[in-house]
PDB file of N, CA and C in Angstrom:
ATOM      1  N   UNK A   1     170.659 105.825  -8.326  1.00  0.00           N
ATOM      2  CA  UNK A   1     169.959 106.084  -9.566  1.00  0.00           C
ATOM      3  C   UNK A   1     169.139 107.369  -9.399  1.00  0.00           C
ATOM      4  N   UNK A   2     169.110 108.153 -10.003  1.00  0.00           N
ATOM      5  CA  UNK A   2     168.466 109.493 -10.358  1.00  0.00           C
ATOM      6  C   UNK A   2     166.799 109.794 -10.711  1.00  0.00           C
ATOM      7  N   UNK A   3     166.767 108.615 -11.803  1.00  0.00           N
ATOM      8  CA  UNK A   3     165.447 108.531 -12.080  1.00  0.00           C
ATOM      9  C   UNK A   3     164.304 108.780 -11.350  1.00  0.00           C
ATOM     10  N   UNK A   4     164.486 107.227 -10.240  1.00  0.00           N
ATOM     11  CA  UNK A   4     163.148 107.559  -9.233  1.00  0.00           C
ATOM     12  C   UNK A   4     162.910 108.952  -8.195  1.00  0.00           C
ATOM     13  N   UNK A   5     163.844 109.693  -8.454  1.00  0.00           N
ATOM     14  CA  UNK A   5     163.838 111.069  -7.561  1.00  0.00           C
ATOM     15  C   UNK A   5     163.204 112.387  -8.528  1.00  0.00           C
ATOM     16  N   UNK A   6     163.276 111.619  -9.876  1.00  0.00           N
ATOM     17  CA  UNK A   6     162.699 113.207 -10.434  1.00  0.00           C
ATOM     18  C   UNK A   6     161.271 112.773 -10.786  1.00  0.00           C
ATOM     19  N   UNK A   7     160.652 111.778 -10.816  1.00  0.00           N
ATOM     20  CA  UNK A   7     159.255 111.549 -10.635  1.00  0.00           C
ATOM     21  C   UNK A   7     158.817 112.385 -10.520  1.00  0.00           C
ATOM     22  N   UNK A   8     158.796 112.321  -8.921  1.00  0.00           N
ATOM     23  CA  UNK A   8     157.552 113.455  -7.963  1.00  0.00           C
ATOM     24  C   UNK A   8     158.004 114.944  -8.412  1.00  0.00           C
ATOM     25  N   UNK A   9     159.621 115.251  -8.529  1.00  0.00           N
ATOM     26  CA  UNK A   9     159.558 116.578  -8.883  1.00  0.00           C
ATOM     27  C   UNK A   9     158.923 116.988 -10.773  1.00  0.00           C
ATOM     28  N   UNK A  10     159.026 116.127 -11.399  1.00  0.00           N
ATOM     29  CA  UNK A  10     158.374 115.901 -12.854  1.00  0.00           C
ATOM     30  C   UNK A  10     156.709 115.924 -12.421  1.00  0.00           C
ATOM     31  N   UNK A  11     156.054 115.470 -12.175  1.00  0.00           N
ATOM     32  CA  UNK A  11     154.829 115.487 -11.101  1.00  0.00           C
ATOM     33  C   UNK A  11     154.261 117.306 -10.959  1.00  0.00           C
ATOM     34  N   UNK A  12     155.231 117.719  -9.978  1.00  0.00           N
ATOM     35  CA  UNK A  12     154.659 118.749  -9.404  1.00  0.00           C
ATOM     36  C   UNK A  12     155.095 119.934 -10.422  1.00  0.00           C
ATOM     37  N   UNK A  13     156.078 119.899 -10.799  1.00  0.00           N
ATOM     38  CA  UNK A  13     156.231 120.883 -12.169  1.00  0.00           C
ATOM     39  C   UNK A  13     155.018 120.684 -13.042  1.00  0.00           C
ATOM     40  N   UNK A  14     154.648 119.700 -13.601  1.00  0.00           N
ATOM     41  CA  UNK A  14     153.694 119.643 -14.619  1.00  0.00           C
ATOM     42  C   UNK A  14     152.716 120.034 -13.702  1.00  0.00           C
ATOM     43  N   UNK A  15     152.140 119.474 -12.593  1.00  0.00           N
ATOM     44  CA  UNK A  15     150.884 119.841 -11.783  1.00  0.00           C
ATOM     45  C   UNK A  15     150.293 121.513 -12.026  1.00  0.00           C
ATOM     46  N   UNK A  16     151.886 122.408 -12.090  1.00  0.00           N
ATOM     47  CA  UNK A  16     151.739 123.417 -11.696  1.00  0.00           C
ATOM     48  C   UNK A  16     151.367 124.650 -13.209  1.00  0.00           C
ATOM     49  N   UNK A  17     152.382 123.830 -13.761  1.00  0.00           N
ATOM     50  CA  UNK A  17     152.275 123.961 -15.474  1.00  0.00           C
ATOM     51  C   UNK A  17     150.850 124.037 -15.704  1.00  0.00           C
ATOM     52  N   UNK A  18     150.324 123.242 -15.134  1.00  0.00           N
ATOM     53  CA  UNK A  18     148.505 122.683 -16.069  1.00  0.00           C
ATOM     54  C   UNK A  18     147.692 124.130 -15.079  1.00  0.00           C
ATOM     55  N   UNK A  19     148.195 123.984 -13.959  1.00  0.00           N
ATOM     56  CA  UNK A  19     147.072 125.576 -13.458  1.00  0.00           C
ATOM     57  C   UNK A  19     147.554 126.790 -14.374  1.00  0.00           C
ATOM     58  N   UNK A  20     148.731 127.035 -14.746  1.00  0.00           N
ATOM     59  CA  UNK A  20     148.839 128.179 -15.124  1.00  0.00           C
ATOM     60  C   UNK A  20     148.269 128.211 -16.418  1.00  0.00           C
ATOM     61  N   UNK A  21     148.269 127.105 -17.645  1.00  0.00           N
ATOM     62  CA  UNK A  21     147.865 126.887 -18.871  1.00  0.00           C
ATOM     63  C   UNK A  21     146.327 127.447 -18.501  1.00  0.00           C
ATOM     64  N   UNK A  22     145.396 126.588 -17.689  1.00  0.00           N
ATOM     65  CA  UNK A  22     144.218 126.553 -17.418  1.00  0.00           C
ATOM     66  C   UNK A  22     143.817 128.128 -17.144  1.00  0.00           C
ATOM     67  N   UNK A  23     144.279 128.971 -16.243  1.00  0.00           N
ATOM     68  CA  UNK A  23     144.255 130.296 -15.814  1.00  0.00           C
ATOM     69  C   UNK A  23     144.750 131.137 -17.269  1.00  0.00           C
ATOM     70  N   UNK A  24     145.798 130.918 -18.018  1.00  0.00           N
ATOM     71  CA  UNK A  24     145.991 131.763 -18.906  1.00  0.00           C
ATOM     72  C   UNK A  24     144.354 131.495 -19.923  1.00  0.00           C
ATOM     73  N   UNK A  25     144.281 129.943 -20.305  1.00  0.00           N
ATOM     74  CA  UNK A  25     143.322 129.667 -20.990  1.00  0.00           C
ATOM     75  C   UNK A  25     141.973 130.755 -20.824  1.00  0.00           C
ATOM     76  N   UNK A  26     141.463 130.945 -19.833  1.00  0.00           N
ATOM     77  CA  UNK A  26     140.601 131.029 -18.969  1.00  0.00           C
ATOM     78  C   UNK A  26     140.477 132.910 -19.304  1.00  0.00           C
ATOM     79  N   UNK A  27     141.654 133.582 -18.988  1.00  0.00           N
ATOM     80  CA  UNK A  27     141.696 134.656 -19.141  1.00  0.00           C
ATOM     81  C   UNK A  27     141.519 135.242 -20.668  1.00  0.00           C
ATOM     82  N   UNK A  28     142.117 134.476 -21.630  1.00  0.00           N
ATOM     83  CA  UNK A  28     142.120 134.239 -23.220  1.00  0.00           C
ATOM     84  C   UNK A  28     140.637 134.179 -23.423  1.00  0.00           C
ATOM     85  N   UNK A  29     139.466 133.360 -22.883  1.00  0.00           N
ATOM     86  CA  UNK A  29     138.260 133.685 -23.946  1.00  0.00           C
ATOM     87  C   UNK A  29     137.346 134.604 -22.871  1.00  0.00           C
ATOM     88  N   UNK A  30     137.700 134.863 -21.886  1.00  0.00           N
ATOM     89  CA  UNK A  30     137.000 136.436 -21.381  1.00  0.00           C
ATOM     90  C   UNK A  30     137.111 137.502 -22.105  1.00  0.00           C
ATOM     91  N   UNK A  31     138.411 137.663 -22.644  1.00  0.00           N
ATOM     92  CA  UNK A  31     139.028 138.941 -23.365  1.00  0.00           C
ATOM     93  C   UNK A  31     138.222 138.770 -24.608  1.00  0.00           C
ATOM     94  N   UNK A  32     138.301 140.064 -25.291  1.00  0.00           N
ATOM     95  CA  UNK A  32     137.351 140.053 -26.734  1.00  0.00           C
ATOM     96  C   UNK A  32     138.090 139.390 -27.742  1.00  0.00           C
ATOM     97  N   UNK A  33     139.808 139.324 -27.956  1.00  0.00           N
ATOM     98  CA  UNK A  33     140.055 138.705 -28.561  1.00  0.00           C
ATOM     99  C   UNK A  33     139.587 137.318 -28.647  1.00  0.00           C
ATOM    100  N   UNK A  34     139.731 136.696 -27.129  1.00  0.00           N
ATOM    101  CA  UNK A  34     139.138 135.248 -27.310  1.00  0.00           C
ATOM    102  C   UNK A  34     137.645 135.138 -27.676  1.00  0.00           C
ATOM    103  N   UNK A  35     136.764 135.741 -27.319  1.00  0.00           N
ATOM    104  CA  UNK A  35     135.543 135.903 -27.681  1.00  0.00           C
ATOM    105  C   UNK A  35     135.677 135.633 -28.922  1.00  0.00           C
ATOM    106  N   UNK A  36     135.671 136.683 -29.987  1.00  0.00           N
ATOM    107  CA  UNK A  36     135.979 136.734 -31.386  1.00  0.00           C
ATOM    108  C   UNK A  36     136.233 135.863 -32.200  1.00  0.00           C
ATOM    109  N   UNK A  37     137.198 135.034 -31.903  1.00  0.00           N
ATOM    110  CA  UNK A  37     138.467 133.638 -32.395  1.00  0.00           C
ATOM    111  C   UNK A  37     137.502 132.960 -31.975  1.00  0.00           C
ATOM    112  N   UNK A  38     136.757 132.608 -31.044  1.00  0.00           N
ATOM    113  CA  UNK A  38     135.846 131.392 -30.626  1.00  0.00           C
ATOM    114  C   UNK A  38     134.564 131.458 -31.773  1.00  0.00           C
ATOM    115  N   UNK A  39     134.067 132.746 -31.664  1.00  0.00           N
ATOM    116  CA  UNK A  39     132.896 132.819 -32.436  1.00  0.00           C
ATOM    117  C   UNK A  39     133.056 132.680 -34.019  1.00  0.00           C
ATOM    118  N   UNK A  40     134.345 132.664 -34.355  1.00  0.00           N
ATOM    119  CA  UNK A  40     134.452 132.728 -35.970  1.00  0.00           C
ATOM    120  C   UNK A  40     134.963 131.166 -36.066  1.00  0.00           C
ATOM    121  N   UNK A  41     135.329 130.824 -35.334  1.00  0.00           N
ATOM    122  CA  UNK A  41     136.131 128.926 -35.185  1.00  0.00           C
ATOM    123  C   UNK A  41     134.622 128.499 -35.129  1.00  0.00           C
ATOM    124  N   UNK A  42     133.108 128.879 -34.317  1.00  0.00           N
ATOM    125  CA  UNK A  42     132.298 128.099 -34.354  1.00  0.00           C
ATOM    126  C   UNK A  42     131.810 128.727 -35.700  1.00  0.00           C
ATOM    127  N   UNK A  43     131.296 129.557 -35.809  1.00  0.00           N
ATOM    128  CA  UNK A  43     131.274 129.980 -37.222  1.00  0.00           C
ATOM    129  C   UNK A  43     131.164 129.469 -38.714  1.00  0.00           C
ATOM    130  N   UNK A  44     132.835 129.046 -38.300  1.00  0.00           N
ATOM    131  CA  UNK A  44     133.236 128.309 -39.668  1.00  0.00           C
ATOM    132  C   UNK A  44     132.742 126.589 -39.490  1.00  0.00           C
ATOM    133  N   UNK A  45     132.907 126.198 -38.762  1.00  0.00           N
ATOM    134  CA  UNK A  45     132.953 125.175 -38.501  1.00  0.00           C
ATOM    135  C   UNK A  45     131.462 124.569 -38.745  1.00  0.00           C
ATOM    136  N   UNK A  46     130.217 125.239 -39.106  1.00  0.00           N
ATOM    137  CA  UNK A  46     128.882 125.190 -38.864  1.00  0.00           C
ATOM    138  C   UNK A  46     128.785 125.352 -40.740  1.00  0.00           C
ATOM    139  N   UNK A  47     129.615 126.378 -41.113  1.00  0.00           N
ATOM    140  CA  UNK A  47     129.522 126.556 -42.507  1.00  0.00           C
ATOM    141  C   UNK A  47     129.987 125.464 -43.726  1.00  0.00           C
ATOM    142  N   UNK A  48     131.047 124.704 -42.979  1.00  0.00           N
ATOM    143  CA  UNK A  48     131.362 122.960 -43.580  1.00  0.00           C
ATOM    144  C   UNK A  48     130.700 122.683 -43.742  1.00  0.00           C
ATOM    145  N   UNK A  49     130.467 121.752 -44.843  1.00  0.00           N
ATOM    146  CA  UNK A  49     128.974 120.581 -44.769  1.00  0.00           C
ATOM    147  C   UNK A  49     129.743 119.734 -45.749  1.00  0.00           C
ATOM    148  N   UNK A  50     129.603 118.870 -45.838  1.00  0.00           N
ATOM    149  CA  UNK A  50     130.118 117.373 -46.980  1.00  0.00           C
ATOM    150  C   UNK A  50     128.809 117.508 -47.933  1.00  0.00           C
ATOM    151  N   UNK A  51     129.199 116.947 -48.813  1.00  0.00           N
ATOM    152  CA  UNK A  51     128.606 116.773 -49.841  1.00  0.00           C
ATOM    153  C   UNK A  51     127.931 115.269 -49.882  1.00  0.00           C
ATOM    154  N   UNK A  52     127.744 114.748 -50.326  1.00  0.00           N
ATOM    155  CA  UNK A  52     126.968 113.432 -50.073  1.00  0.00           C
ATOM    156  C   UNK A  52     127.654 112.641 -51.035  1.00  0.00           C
ATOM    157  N   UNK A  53     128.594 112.742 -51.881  1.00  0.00           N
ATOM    158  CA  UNK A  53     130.147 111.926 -52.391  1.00  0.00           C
ATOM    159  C   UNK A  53     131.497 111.654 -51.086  1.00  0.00           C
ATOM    160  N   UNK A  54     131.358 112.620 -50.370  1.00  0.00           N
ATOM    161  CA  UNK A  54     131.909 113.071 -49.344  1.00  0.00           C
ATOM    162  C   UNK A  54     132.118 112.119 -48.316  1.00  0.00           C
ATOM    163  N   UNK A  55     130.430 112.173 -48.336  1.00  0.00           N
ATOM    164  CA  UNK A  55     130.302 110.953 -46.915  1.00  0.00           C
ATOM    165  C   UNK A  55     130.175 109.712 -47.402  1.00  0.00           C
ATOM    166  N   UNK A  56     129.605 109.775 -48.676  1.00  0.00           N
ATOM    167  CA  UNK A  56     129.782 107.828 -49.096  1.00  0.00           C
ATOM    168  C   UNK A  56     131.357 107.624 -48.978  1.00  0.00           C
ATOM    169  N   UNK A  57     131.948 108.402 -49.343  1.00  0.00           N
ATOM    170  CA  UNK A  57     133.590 108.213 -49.387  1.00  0.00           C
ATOM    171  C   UNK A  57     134.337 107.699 -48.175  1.00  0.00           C
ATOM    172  N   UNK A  58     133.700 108.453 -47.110  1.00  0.00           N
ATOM    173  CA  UNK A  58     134.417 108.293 -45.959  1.00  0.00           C
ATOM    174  C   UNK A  58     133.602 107.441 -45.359  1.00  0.00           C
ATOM    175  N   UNK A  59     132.131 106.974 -45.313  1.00  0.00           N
ATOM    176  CA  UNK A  59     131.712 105.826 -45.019  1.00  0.00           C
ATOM    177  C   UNK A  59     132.336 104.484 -45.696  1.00  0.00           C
ATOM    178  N   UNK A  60     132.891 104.572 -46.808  1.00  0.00           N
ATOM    179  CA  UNK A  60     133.638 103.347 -47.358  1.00  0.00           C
ATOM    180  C   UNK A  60     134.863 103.429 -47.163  1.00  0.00           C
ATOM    181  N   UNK A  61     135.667 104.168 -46.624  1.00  0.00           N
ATOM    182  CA  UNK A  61     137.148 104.372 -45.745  1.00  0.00           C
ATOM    183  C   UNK A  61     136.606 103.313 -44.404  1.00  0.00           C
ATOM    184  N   UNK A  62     135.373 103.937 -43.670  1.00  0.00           N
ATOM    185  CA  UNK A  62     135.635 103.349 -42.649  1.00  0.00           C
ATOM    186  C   UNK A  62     134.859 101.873 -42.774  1.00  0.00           C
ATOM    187  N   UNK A  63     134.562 101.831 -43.476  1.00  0.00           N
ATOM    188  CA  UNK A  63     133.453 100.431 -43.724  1.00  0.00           C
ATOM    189  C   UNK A  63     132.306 100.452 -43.020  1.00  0.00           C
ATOM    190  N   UNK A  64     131.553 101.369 -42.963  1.00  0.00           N
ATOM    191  CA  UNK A  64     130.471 101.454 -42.675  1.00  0.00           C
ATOM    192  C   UNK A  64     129.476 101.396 -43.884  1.00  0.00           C
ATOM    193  N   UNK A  65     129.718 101.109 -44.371  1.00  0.00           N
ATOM    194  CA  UNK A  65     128.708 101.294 -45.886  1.00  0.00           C
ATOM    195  C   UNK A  65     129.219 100.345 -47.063  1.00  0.00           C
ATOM    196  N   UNK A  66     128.079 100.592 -48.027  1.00  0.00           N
ATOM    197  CA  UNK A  66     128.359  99.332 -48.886  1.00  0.00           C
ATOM    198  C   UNK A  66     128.836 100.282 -49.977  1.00  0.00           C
ATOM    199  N   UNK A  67     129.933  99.849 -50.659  1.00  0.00           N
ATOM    200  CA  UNK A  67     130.471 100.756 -52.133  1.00  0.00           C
ATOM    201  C   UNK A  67     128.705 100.627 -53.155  1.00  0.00           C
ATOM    202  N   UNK A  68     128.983 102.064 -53.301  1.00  0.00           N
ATOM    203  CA  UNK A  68     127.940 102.277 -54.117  1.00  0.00           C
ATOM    204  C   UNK A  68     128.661 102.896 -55.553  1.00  0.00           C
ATOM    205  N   UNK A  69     128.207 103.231 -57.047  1.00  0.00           N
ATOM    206  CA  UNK A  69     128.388 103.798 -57.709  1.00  0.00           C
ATOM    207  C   UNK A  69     127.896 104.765 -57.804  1.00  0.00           C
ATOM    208  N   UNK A  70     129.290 105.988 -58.460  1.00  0.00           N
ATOM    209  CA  UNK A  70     129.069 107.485 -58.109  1.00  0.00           C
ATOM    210  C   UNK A  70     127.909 107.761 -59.127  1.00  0.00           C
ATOM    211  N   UNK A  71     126.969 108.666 -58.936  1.00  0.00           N
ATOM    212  CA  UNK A  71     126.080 109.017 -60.375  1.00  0.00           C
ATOM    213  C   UNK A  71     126.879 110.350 -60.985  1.00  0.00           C
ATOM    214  N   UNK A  72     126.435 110.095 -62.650  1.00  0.00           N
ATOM    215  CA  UNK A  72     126.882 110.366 -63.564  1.00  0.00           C
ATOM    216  C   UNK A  72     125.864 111.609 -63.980  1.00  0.00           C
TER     217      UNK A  72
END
């Protein structure tokens, strides 16, 4: 059977895969491009805000809250 032999080599391929991801990663927000892309992703992400229909909404998706009526 074949299977149990590509384990360890499935294993060490990925092992090796994840340093290079990590090292490319790594090199990506040193550079100004990554800089940039980071600072406008936090950016935006700070500029979201819900509305307070928003969150009753999704508090009653998750059942955390009691259905209230919307005001008019």
């Amino acid at each position: 059977m074949v299977v149990p032999k590509i384990a360890p080599l499935q294993r060490t391929v990925t092992e090796h895969l994840q340093g290079a991801r990590n090292a490319a990663s790594g090199q990506f927000q040193k550079s100004e491009l990554g800089r940039r892309l980071s600072e406008r992703a936090q950016s935006s992400t700070k500029v979201q805000t819900m509305t307070e229909e928003e969150k009753r909404l999704i508090a009653q998706l998750e059942g955390t809250a009691t259905p209230t009526p919307p005001k008019k």
